[in-house]
N, C-alpha and C. Protein backbone atom coordinates (compact mmCIF):
# COMPACT_ATOMS: atom_id res chain seq x y z
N UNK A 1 -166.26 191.29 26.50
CA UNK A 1 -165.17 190.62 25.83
C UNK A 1 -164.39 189.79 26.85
N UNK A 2 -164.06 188.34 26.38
CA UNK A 2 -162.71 187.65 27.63
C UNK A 2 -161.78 187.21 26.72
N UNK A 3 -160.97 186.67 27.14
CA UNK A 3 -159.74 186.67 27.25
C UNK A 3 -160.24 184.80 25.96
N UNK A 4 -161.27 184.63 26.54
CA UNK A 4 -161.64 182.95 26.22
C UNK A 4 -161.59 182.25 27.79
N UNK A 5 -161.21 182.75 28.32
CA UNK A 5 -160.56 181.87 29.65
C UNK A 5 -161.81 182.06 30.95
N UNK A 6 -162.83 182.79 30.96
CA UNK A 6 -163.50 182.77 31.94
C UNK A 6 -164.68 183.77 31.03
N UNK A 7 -165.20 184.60 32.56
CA UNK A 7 -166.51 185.10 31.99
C UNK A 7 -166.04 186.72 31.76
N UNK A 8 -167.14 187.76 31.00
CA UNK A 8 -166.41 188.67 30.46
C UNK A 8 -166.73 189.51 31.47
N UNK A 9 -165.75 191.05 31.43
CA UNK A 9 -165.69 191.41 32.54
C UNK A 9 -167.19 192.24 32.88
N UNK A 10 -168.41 192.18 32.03
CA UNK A 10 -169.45 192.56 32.44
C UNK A 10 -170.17 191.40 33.66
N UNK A 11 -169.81 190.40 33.22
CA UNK A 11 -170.71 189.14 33.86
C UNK A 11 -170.03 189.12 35.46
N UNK A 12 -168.55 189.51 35.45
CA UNK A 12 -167.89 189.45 36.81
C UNK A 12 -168.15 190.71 37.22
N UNK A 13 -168.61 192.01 36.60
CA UNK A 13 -169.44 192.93 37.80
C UNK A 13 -170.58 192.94 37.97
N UNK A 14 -171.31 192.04 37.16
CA UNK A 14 -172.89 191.34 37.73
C UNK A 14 -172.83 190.36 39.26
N UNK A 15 -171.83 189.65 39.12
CA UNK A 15 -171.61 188.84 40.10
C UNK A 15 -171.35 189.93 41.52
N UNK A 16 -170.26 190.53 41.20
CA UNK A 16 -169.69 191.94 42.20
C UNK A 16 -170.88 192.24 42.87
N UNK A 17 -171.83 193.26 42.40
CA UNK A 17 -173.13 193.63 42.07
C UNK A 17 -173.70 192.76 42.88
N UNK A 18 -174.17 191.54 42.91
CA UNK A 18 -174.83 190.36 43.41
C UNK A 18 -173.91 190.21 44.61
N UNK A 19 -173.10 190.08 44.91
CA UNK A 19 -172.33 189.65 46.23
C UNK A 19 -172.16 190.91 47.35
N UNK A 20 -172.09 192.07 47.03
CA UNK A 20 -172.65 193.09 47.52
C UNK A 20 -173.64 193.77 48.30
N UNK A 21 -174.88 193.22 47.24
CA UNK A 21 -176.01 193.44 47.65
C UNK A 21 -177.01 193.01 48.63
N UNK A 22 -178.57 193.15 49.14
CA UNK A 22 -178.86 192.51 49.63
C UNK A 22 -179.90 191.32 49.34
N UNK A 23 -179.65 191.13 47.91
CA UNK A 23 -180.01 190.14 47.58
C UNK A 23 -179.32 188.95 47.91
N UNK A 24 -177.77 188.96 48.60
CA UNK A 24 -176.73 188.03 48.59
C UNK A 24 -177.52 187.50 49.91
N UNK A 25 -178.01 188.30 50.31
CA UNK A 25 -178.79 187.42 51.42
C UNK A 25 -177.25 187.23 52.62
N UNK A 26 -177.61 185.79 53.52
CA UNK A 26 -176.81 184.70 53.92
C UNK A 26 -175.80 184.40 53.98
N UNK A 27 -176.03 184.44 52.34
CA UNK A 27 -174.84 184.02 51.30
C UNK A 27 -173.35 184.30 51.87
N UNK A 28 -172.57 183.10 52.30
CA UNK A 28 -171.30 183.31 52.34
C UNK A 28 -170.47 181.63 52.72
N UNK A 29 -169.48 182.07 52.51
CA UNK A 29 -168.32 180.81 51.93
C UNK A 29 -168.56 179.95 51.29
N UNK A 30 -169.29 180.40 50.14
CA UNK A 30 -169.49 179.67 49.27
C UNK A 30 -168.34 180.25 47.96
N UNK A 31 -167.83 179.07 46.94
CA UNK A 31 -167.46 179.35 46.11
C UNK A 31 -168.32 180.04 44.59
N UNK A 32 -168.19 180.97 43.76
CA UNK A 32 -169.56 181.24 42.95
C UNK A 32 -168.87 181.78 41.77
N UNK A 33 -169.04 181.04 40.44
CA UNK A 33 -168.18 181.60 39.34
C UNK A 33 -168.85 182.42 38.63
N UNK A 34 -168.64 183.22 38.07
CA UNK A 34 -169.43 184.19 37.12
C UNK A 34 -169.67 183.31 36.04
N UNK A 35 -168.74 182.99 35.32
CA UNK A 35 -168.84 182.76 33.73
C UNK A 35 -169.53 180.93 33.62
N UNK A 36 -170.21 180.37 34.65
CA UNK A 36 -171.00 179.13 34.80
C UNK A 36 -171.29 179.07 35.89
N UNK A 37 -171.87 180.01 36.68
CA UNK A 37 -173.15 179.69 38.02
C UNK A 37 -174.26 180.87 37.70
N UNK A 38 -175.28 180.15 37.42
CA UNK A 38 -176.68 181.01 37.44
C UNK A 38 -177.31 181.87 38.56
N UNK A 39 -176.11 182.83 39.27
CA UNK A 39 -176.58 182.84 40.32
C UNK A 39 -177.85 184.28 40.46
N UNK A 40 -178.47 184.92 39.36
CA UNK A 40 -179.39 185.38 39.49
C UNK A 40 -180.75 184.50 40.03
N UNK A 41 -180.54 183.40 40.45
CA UNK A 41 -181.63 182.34 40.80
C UNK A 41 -181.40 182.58 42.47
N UNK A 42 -180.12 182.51 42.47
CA UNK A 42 -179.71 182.13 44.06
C UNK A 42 -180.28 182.67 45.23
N UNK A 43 -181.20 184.47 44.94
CA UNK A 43 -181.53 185.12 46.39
C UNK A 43 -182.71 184.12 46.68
N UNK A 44 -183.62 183.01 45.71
CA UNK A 44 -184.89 183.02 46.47
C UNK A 44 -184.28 181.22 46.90
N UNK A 45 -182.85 180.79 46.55
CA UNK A 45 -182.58 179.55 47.71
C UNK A 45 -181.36 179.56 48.76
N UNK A 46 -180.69 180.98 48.92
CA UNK A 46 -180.15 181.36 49.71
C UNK A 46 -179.92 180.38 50.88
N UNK A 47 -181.34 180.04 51.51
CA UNK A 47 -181.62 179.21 52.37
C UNK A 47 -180.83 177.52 51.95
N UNK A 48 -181.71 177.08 50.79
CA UNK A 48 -181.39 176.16 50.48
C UNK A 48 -179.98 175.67 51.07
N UNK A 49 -179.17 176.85 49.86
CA UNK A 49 -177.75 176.67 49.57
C UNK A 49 -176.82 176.39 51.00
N UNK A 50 -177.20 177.66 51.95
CA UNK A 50 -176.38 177.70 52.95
C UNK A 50 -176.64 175.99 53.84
N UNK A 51 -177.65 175.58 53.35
CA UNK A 51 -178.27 174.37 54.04
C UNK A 51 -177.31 172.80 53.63
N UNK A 52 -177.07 173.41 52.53
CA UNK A 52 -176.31 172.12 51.62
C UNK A 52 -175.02 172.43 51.84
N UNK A 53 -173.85 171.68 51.23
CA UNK A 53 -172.64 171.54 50.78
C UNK A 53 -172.45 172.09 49.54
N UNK A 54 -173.82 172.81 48.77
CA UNK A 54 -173.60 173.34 47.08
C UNK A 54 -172.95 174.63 47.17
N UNK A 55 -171.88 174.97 46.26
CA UNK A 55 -170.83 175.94 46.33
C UNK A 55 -169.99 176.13 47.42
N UNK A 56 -169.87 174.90 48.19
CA UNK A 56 -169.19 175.05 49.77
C UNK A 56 -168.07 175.43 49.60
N UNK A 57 -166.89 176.36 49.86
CA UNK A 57 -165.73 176.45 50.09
C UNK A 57 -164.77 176.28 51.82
N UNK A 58 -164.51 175.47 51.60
CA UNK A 58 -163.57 174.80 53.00
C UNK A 58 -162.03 174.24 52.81
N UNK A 59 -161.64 175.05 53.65
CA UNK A 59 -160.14 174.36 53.85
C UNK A 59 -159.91 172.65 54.17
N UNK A 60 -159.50 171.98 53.57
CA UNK A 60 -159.34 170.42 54.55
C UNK A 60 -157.64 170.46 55.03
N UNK A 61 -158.22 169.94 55.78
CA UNK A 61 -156.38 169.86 56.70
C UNK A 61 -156.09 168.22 56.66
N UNK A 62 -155.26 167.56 56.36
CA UNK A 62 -155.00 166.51 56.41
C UNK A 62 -154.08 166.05 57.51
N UNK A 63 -154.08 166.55 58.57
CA UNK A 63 -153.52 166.75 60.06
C UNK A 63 -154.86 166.21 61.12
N UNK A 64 -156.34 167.16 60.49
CA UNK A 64 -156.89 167.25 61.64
C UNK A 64 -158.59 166.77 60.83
N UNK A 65 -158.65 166.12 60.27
CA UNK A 65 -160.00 165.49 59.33
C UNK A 65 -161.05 165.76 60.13
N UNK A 66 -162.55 166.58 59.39
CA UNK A 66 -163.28 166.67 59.89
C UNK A 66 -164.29 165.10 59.91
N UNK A 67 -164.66 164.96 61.41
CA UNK A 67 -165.01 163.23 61.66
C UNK A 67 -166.25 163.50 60.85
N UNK A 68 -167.17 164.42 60.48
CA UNK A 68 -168.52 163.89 59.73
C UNK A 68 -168.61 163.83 58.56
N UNK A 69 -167.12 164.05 58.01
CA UNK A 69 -166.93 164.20 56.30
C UNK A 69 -166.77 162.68 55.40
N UNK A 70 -167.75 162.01 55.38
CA UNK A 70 -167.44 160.67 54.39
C UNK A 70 -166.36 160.88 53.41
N UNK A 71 -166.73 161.94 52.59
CA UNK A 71 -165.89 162.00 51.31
C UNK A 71 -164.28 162.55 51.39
N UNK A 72 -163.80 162.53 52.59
CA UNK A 72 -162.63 162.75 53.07
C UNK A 72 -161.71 162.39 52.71
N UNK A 73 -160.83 162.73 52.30
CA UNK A 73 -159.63 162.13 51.16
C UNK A 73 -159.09 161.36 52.48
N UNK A 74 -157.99 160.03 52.13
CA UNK A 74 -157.02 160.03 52.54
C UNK A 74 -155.84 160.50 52.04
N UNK A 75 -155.20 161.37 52.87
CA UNK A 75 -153.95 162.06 52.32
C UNK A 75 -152.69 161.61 52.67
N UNK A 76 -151.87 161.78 52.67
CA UNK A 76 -150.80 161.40 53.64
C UNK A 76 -149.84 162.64 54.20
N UNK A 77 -149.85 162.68 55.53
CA UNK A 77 -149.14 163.72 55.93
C UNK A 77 -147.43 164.12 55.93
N UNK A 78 -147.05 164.94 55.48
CA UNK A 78 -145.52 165.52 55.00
C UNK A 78 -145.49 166.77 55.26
N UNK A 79 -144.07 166.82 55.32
CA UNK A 79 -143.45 168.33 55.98
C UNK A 79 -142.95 168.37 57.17
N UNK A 80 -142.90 169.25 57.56
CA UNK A 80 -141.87 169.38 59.03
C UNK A 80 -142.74 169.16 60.10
């Protein structure tokens, strides 16, 4: 059962389950949603994934831009 708002809470301890295990392989800092990522596919491209930018999770700092990032916002810097 959800709420409507995401995936139900069986599908987010499948995921649990999967991130856990050692099927997760590699697998890490990547972003991975339960309720729309297929990730029962993911142990046999593990490789792939960690290889790509797919599910990447990264901080961007708009202070200190990483130089190999094309898609790099321009931001404008504020605050103290």
């Amino acid at each position: 059962m959800t709420s409507g708002l995401g995936a139900s809470i069986e599908r987010a301890a499948e995921l649990a389950v999967f991130l856990g295990s050692d099927d997760c392989g590699a697998l890490s800092g990547r972003l991975i949603r339960a309720f729309a990522d297929r990730f029962e596919g993911f142990p046999a491209r593990v490789g792939e994934i960690m290889a790509s930018e797919a599910y990447l999770l990264r901080r961007v700092d708009p202070e200190r831009p990483f130089a190999t990032s094309p898609s790099y916002p321009s931001l404008p810097v504020t605050g103290p």
